[in-house]
N, C-alpha and C. Protein backbone atom coordinates (compact mmCIF):
# COMPACT_ATOMS: atom_id res chain seq x y z
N UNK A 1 21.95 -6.52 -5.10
CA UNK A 1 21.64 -5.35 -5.90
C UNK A 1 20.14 -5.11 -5.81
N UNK A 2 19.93 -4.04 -5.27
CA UNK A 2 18.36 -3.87 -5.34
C UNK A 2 17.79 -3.13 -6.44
N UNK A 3 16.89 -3.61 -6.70
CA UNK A 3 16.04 -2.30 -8.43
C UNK A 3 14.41 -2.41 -7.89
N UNK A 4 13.94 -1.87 -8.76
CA UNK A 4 12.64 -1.39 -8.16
C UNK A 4 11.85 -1.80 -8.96
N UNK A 5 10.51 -2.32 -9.32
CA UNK A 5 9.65 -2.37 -10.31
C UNK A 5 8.66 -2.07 -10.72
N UNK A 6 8.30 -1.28 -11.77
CA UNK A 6 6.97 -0.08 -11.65
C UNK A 6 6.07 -0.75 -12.50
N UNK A 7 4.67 -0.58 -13.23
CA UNK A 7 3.89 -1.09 -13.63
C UNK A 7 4.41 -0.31 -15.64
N UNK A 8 4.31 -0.66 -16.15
CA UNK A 8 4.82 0.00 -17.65
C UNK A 8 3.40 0.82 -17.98
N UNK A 9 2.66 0.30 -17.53
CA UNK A 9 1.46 1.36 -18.39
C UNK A 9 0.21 1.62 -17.07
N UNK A 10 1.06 1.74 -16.36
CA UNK A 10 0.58 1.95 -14.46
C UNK A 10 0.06 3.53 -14.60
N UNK A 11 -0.33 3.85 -13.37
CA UNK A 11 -0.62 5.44 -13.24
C UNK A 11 -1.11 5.56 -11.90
N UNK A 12 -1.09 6.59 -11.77
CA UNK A 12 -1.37 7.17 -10.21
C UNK A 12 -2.45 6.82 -9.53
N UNK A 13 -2.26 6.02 -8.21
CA UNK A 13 -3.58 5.42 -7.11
C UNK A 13 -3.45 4.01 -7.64
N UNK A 14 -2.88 3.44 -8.89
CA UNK A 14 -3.15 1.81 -9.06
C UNK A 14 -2.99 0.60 -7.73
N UNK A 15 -1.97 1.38 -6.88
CA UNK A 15 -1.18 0.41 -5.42
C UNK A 15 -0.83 -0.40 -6.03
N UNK A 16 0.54 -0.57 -7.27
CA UNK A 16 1.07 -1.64 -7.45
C UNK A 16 1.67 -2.50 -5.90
N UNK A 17 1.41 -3.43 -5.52
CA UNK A 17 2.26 -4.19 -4.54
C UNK A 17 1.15 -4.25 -3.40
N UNK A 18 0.07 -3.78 -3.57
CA UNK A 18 -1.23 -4.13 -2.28
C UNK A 18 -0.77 -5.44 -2.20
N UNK A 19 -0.94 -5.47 -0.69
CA UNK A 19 -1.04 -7.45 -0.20
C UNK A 19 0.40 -7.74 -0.11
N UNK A 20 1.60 -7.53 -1.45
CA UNK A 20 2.53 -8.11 -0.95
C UNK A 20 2.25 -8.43 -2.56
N UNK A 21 3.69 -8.83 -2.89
CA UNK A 21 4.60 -10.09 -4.15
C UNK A 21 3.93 -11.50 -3.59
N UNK A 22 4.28 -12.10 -4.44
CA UNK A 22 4.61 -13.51 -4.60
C UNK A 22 5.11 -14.03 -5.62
N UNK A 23 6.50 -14.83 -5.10
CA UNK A 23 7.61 -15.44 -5.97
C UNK A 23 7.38 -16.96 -5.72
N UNK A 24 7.81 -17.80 -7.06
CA UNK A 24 8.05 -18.93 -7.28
C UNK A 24 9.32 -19.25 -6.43
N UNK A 25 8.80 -20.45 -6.21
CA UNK A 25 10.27 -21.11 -4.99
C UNK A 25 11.57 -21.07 -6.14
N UNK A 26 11.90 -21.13 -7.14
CA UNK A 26 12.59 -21.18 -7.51
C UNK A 26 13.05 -19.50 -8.12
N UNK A 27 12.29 -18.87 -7.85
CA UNK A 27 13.03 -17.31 -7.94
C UNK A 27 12.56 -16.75 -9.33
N UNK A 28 11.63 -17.80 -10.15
CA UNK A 28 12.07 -17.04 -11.74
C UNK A 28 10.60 -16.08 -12.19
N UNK A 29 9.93 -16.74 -11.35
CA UNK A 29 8.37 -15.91 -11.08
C UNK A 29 7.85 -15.41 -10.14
N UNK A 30 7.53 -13.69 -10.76
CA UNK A 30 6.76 -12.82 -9.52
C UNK A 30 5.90 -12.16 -10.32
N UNK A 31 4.31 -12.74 -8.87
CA UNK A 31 3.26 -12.08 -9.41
C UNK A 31 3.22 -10.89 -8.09
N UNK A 32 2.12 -9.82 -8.62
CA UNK A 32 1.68 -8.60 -7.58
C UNK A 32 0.46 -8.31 -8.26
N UNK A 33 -0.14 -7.61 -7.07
CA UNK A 33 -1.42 -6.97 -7.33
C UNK A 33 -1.19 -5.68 -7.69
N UNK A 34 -1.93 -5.31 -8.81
CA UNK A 34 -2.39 -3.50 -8.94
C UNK A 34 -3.51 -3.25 -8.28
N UNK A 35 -3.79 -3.09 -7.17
CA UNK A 35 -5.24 -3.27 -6.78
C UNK A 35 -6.42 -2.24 -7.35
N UNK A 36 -5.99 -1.19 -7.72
CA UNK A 36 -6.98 -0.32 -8.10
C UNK A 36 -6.81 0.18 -9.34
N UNK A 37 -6.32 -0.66 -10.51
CA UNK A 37 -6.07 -0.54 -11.93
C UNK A 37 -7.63 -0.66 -13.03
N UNK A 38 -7.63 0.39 -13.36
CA UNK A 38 -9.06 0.24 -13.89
C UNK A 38 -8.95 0.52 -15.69
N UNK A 39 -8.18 0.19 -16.33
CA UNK A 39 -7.63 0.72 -17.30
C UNK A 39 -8.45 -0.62 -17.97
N UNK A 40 -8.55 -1.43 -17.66
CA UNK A 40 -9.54 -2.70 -18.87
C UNK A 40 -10.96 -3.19 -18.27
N UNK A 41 -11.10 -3.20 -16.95
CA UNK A 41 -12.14 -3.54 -16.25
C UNK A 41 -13.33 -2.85 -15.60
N UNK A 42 -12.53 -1.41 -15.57
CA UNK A 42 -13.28 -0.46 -14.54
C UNK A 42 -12.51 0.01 -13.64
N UNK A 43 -13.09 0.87 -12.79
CA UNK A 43 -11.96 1.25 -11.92
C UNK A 43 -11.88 0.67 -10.41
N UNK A 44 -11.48 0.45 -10.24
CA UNK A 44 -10.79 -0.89 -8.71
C UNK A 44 -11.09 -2.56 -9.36
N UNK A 45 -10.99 -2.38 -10.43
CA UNK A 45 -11.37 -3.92 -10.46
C UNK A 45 -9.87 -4.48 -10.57
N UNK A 46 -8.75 -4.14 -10.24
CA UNK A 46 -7.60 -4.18 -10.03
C UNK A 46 -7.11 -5.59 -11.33
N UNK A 47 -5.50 -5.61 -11.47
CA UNK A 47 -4.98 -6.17 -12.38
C UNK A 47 -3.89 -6.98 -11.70
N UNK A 48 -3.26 -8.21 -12.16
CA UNK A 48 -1.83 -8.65 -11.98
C UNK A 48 -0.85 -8.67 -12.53
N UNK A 49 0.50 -8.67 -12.35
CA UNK A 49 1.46 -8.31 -12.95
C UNK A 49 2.41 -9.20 -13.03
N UNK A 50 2.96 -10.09 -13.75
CA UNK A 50 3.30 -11.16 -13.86
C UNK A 50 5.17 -11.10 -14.36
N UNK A 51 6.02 -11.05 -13.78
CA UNK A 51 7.27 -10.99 -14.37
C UNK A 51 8.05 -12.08 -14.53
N UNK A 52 8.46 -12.99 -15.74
CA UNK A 52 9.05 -14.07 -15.69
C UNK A 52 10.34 -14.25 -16.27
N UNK A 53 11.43 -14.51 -15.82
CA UNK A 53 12.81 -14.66 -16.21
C UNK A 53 13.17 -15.79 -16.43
N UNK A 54 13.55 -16.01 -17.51
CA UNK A 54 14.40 -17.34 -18.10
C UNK A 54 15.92 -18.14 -16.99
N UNK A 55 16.28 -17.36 -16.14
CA UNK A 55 17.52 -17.76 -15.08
C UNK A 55 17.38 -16.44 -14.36
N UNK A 56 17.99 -16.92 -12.96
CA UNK A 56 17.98 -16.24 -12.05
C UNK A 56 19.12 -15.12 -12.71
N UNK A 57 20.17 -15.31 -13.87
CA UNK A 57 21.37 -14.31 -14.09
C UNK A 57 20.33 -13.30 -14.40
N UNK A 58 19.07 -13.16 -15.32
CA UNK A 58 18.51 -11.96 -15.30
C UNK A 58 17.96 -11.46 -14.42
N UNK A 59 18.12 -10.11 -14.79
CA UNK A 59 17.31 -8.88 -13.82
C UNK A 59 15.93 -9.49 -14.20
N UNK A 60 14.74 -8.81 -12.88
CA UNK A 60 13.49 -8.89 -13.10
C UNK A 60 13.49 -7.51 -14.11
N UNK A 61 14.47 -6.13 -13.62
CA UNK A 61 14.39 -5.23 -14.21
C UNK A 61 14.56 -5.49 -15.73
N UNK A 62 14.69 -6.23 -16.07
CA UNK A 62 15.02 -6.63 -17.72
C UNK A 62 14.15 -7.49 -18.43
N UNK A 63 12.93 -7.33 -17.87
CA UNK A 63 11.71 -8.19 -18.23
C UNK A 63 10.50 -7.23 -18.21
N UNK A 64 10.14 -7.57 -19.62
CA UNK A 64 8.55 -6.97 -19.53
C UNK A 64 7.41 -7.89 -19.02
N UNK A 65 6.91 -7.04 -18.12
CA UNK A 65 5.87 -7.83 -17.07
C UNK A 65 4.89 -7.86 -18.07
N UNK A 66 4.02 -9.10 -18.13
CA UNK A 66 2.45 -9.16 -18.49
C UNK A 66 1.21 -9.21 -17.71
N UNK A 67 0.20 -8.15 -17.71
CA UNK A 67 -0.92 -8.13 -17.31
C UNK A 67 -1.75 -8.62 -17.29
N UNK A 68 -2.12 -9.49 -16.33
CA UNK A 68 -3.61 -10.72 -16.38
C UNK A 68 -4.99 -9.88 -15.49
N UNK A 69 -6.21 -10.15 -15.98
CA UNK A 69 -7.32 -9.09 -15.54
C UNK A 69 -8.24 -10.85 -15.02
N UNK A 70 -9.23 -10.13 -14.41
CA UNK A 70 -10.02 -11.44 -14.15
C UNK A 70 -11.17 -11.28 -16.07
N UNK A 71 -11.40 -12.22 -17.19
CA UNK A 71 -12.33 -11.63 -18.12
C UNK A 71 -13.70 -11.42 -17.42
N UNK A 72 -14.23 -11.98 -16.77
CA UNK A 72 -14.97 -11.56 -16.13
C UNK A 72 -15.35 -10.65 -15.21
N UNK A 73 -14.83 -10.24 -14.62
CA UNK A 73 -14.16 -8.85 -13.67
C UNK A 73 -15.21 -7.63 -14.12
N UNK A 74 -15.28 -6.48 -13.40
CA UNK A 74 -15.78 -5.97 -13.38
C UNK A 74 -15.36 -4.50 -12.72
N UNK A 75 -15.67 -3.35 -12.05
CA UNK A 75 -14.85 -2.16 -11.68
C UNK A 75 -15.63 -2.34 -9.78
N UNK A 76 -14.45 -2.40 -8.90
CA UNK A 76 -14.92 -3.01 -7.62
C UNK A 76 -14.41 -4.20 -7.51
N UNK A 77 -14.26 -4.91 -7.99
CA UNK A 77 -13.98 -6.45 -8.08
C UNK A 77 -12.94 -6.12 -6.73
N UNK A 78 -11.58 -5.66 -7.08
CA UNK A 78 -10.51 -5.56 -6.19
C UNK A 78 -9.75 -6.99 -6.02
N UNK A 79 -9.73 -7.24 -7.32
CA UNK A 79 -8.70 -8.29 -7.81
C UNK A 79 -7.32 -8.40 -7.10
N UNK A 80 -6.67 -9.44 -6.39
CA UNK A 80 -5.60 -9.07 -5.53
C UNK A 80 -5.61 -8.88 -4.57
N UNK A 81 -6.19 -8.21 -4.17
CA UNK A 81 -6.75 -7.27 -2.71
C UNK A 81 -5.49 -7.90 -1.57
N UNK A 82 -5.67 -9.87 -1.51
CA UNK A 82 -4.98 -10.06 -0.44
C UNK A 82 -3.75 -10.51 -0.91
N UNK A 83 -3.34 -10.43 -1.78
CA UNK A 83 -1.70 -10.55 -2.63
C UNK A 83 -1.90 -11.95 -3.80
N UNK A 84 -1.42 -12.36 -4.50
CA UNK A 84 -1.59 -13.35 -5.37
C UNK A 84 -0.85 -14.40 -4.77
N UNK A 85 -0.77 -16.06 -5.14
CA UNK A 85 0.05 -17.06 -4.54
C UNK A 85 0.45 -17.78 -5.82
N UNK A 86 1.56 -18.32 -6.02
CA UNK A 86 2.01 -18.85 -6.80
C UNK A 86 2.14 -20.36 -6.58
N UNK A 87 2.46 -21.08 -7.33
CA UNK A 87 2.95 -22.58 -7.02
C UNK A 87 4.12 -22.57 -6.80
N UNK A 88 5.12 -23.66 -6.43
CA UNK A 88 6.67 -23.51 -6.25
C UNK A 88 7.35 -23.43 -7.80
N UNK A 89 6.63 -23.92 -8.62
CA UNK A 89 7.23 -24.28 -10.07
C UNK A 89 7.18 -23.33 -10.66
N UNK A 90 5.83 -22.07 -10.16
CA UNK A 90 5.52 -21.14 -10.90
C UNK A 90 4.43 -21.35 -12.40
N UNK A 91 3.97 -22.69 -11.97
CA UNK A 91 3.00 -22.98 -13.28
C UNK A 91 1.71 -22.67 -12.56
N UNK A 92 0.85 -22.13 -11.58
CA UNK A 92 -0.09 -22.03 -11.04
C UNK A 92 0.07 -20.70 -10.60
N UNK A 93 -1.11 -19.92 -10.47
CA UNK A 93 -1.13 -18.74 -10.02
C UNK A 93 -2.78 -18.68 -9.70
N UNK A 94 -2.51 -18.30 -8.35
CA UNK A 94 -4.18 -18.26 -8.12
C UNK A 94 -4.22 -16.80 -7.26
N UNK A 95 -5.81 -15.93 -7.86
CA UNK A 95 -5.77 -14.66 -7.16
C UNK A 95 -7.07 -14.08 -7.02
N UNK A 96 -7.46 -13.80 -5.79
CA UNK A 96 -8.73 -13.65 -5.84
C UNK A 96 -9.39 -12.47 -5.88
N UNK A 97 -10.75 -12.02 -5.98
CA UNK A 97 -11.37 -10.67 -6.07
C UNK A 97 -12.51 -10.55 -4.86
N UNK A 98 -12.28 -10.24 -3.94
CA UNK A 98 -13.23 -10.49 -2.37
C UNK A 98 -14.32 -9.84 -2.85
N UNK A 99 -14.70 -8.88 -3.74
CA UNK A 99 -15.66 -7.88 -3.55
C UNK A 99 -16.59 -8.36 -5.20
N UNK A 100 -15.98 -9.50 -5.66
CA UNK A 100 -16.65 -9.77 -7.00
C UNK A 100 -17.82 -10.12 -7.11
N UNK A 101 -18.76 -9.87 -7.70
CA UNK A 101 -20.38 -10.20 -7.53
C UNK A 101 -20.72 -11.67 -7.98
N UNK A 102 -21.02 -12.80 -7.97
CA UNK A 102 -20.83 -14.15 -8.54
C UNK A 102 -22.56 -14.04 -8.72
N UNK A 103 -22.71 -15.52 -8.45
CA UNK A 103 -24.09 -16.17 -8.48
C UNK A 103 -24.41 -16.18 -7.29
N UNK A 104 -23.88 -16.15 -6.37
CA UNK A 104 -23.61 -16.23 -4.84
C UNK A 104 -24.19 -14.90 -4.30
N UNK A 105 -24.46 -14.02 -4.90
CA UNK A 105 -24.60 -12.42 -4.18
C UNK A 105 -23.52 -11.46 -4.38
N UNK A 106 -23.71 -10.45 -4.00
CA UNK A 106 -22.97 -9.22 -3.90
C UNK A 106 -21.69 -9.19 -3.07
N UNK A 107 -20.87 -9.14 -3.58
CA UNK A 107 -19.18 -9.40 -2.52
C UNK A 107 -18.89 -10.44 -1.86
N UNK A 108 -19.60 -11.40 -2.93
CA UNK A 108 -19.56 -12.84 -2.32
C UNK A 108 -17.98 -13.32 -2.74
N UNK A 109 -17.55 -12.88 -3.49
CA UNK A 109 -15.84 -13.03 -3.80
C UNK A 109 -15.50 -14.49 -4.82
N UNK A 110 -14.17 -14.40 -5.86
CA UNK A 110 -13.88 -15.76 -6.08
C UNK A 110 -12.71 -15.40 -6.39
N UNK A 111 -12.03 -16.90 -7.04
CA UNK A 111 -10.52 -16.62 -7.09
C UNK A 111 -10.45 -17.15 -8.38
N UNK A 112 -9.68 -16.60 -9.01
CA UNK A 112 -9.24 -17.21 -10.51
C UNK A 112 -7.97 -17.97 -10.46
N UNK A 113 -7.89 -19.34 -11.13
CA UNK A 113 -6.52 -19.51 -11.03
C UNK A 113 -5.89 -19.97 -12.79
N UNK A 114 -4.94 -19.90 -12.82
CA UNK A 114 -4.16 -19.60 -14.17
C UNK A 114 -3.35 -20.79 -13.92
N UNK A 115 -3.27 -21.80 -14.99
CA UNK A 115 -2.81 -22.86 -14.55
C UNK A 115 -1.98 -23.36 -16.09
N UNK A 116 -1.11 -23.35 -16.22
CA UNK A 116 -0.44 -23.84 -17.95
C UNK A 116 0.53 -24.74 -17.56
N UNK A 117 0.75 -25.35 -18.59
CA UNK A 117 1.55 -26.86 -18.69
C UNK A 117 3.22 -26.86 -18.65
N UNK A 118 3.28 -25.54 -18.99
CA UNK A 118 5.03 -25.58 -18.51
C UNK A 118 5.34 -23.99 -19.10
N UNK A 119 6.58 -23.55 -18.65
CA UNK A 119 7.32 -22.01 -18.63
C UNK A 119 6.86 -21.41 -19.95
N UNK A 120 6.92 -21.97 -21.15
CA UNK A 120 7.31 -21.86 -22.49
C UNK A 120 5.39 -20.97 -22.94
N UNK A 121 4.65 -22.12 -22.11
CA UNK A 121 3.31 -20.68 -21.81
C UNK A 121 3.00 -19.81 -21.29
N UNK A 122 2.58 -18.58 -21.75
CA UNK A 122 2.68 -17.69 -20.74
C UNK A 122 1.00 -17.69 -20.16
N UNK A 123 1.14 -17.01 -18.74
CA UNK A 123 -0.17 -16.88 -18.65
C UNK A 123 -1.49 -16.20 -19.16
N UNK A 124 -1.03 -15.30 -20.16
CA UNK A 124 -1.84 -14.34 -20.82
C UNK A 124 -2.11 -15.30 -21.74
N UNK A 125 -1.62 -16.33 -22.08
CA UNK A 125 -2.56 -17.13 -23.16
C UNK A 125 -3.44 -18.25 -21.91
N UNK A 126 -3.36 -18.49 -21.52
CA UNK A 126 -4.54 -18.97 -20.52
C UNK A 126 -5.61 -18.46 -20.12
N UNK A 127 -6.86 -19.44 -20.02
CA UNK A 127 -8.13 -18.98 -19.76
C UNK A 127 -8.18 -19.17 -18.47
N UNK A 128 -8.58 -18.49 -17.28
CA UNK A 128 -8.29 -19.09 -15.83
C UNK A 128 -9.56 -19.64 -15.51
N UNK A 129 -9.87 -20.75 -14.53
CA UNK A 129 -10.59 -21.07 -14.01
C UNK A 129 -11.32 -20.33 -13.01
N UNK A 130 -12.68 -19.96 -12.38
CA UNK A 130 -12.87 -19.23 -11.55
C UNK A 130 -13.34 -20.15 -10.41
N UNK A 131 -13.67 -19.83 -9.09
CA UNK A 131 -13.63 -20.58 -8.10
C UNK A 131 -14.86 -19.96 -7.73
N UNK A 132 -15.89 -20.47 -6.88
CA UNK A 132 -16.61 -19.59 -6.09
C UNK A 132 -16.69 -20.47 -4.75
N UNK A 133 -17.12 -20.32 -3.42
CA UNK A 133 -17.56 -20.75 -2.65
C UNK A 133 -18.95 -21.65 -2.88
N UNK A 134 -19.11 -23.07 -2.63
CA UNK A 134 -20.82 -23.80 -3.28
C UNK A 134 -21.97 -23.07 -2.69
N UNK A 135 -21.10 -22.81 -1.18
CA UNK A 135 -22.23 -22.80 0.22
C UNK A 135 -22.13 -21.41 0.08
N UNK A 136 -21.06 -20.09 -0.67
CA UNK A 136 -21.35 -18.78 -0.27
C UNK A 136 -22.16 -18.15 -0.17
N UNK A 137 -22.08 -16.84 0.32
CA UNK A 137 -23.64 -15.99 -0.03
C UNK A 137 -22.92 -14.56 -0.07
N UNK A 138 -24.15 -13.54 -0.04
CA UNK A 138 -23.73 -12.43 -0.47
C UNK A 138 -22.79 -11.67 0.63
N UNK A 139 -21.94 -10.82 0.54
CA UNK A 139 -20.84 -10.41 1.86
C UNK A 139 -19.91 -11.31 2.31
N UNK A 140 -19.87 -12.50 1.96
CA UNK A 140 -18.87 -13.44 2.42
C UNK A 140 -17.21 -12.83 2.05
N UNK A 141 -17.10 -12.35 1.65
CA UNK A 141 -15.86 -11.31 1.01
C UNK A 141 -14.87 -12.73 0.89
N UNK A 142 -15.29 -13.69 -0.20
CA UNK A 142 -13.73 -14.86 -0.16
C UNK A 142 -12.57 -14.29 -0.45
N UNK A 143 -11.51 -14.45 -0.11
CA UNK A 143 -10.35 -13.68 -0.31
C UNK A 143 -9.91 -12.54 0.06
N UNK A 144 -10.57 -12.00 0.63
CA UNK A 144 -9.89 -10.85 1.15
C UNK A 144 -9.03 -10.53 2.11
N UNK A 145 -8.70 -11.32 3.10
CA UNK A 145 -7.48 -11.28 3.79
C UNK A 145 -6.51 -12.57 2.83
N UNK A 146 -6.63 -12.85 1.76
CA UNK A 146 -5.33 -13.74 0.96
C UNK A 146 -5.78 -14.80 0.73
N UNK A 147 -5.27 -15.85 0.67
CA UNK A 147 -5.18 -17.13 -0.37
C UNK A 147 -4.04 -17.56 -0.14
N UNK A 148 -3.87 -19.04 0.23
CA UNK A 148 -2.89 -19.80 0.03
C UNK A 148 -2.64 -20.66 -1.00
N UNK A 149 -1.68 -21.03 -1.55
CA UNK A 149 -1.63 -22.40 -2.28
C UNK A 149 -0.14 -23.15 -1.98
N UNK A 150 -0.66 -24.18 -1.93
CA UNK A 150 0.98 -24.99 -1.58
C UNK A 150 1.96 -25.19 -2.25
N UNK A 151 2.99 -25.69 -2.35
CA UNK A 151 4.31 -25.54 -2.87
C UNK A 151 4.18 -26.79 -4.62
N UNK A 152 3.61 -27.69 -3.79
CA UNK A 152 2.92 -28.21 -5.07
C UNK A 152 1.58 -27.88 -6.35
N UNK A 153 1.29 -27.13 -5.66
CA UNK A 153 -0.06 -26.41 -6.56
C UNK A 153 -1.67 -27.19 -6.17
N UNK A 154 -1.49 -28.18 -5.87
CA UNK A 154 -2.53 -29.19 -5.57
C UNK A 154 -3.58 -28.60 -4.00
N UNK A 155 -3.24 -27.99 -3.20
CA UNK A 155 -3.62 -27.47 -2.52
C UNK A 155 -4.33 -26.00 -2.25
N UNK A 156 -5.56 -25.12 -2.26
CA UNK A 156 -5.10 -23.73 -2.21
C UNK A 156 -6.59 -23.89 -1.21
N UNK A 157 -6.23 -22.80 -0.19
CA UNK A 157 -6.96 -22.23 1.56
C UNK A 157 -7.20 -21.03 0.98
N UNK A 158 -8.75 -20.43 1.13
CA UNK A 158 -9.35 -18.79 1.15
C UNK A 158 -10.04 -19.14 1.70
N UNK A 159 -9.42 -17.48 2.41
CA UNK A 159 -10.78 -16.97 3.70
C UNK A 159 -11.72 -16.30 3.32
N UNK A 160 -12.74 -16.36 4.03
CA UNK A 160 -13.70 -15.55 4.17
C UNK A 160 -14.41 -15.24 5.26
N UNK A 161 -13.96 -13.98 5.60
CA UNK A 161 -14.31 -13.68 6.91
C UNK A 161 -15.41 -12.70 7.20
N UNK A 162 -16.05 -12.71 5.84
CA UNK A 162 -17.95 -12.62 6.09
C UNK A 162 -18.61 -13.74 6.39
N UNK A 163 -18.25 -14.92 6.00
CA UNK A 163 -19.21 -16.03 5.95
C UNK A 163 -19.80 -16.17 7.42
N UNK A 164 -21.83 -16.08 6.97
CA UNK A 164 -22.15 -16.64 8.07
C UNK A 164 -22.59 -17.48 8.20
N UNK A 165 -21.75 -18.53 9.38
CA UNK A 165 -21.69 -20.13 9.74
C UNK A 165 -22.94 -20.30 10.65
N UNK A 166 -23.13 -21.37 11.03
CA UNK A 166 -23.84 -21.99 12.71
C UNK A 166 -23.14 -21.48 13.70
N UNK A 167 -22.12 -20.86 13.64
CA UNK A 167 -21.17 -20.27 14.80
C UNK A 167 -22.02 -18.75 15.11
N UNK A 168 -22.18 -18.57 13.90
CA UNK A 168 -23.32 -16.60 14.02
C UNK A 168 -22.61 -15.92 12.68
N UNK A 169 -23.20 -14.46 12.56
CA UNK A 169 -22.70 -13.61 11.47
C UNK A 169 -21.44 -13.35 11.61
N UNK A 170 -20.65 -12.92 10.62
CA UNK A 170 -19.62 -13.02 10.03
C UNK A 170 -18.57 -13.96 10.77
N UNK A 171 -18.93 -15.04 10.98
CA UNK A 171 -18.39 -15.71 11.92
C UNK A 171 -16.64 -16.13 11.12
N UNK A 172 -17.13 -16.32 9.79
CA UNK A 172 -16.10 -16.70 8.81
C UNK A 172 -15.59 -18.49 8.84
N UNK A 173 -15.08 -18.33 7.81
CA UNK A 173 -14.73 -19.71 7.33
C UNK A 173 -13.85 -20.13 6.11
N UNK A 174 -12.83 -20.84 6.47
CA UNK A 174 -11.96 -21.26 5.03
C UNK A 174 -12.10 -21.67 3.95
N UNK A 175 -12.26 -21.90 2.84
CA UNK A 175 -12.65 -22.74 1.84
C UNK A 175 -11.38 -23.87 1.30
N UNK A 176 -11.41 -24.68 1.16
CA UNK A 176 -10.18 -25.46 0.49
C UNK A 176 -10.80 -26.23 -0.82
N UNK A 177 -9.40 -26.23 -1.42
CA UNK A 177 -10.00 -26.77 -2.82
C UNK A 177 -8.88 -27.89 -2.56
N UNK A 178 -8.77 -29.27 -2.64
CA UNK A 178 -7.87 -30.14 -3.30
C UNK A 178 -7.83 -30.64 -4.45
N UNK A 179 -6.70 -30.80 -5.38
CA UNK A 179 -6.57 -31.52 -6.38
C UNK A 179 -5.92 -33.30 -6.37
N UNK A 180 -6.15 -33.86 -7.08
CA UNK A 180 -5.49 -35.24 -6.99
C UNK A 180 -4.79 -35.54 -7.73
């Protein structure tokens, strides 16, 4: 059965679905990007959309999605940009903003990740962690072609394909974060 899913307090140009979904291996969580939702942040500082179902018997259509913003964020940010990644459990959600201004410079990019202790929290009560690159600089755009994270959560890969290496300008480069 296919259904469709729109943003509840969405509006015209937001691009719900830039980048692509991402679902929990187990089916009960899907995040998406609004990429150009400016309704709390500014305008392109884009939003996520978070839909979570108690069993696969429910519709996603039968769930009110909740909206996560970066608090820090800003209008430009372009939160999402390369789709959001989930953990397999669906307790991790990490999503980045390529164009976000840090300490690092101007579109030096970071990723927020939303991390709670089990289903029964939602992510809107979580404070997310932000990520930056140590070595970034300004234009490094982290995240903007996506973000990985692994099936366990302990793992997450962003690109940045401004970064300039010893290789030359925008030569680019991955960042990895491990957990233990």
């Amino acid at each position: 059965i296919a259904i469709k899913l729109t943003d509840p307090g969405g509006s015209g140009g937001d691009e719900l679905g830039f980048g692509g979904p991402s679902l929990s291996a187990n089916g009960l969580v899907l995040a998406v990007a609004s990429l150009y939702d400016a309704m709390t942040m500014g305008v392109s500082s884009g939003s996520i959309l978070v839909w979570e179902r108690a069993s696969a018997s429910i519709s996603f259509a039968a769930v009110v999605p909740i909206k996560l913003f970066d608090p820090d964020g800003s209008g430009g940010d372009y939160l999402g940009h390369g789709a959001p990644a989930l953990s397999g459990n669906g307790l991790i959600l990490a999503v980045a903003a390529y164009a976000d201004d840090t300490d690092k410079g101007e579109n030096s990019g970071s990723v927020s990740v939303w991390e709670r202790n089990d289903t029964s929290t939602s992510f809107a009560e979580v404070t997310p962690v932000k990520l930056i690159d140590p070595d970034g600089s300004a234009g490094d755009r982290l995240g903007h072609g996506g973000l990985s994270l692994s099936t366990s959560g302990l793992t997450l890969a962003v690109g940045a394909y401004g970064d300039d290496t010893a290789k030359g300008l925008n030569s680019g480069s991955i960042s990895i974060w491990e957990r233990t």
